[in-house]
Protein backbone atom coordinates (compact mmCIF):
# COMPACT_ATOMS: atom_id res chain seq x y z
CA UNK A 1 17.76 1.30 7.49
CA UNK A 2 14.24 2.55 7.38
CA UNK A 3 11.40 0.07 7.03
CA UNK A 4 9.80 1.37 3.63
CA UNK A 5 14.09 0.77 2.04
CA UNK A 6 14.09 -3.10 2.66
CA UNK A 7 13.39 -5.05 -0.37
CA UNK A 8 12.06 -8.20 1.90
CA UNK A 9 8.41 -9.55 1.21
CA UNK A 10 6.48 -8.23 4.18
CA UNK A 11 3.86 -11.25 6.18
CA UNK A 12 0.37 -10.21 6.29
CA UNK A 13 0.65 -9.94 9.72
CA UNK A 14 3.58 -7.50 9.53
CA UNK A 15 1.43 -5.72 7.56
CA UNK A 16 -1.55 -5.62 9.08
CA UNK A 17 0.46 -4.66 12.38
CA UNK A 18 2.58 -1.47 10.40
CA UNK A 19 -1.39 -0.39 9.24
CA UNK A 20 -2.94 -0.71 12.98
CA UNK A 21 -0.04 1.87 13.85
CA UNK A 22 -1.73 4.54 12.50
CA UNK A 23 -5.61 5.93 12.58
CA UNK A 24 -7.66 5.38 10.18
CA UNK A 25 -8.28 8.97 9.58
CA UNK A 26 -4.77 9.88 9.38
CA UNK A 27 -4.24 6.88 6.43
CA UNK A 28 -7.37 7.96 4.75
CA UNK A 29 -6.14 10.22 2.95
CA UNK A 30 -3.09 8.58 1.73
CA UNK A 31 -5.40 5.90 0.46
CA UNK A 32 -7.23 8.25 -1.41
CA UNK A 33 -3.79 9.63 -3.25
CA UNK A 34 -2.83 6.53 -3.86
CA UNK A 35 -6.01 5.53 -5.39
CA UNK A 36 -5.95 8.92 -7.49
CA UNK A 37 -2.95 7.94 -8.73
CA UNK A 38 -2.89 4.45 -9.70
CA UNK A 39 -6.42 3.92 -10.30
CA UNK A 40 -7.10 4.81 -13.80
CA UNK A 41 -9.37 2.31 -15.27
CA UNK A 42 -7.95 3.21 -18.91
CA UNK A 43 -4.53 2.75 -17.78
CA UNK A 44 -4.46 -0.44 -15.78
CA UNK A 45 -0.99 -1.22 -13.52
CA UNK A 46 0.79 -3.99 -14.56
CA UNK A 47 1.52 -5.26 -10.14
CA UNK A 48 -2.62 -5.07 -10.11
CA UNK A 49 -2.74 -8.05 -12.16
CA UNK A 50 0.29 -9.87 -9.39
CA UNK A 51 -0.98 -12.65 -8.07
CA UNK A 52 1.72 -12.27 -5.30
């Protein structure tokens, strides 16, 4: 099963270890997407307000 299908909570340091896989210049952009796309200050996310 890929990684990005399992519905475990991921450790910070799992995380930070899947980030520190990858360049920063290659994620930079992804960041910026994501940002695009979630980031409307009008429209605010309901899992930006998780305290999880």
């Amino acid at each position: 099963m890929a990684a990005y299908l399992d519905d475990r909570l991921v450790t910070e340091d799992e995380y930070r270890q899947r980030i520190r896989r990858h360049r920063p210049s290659s994620l930079l952009p992804l960041i910026a997407a994501a940002a695009a796309r979630y980031g409307a200050p009008e429209q605010p996310q309901p899992w930006l307000k998780s305290r999880r």
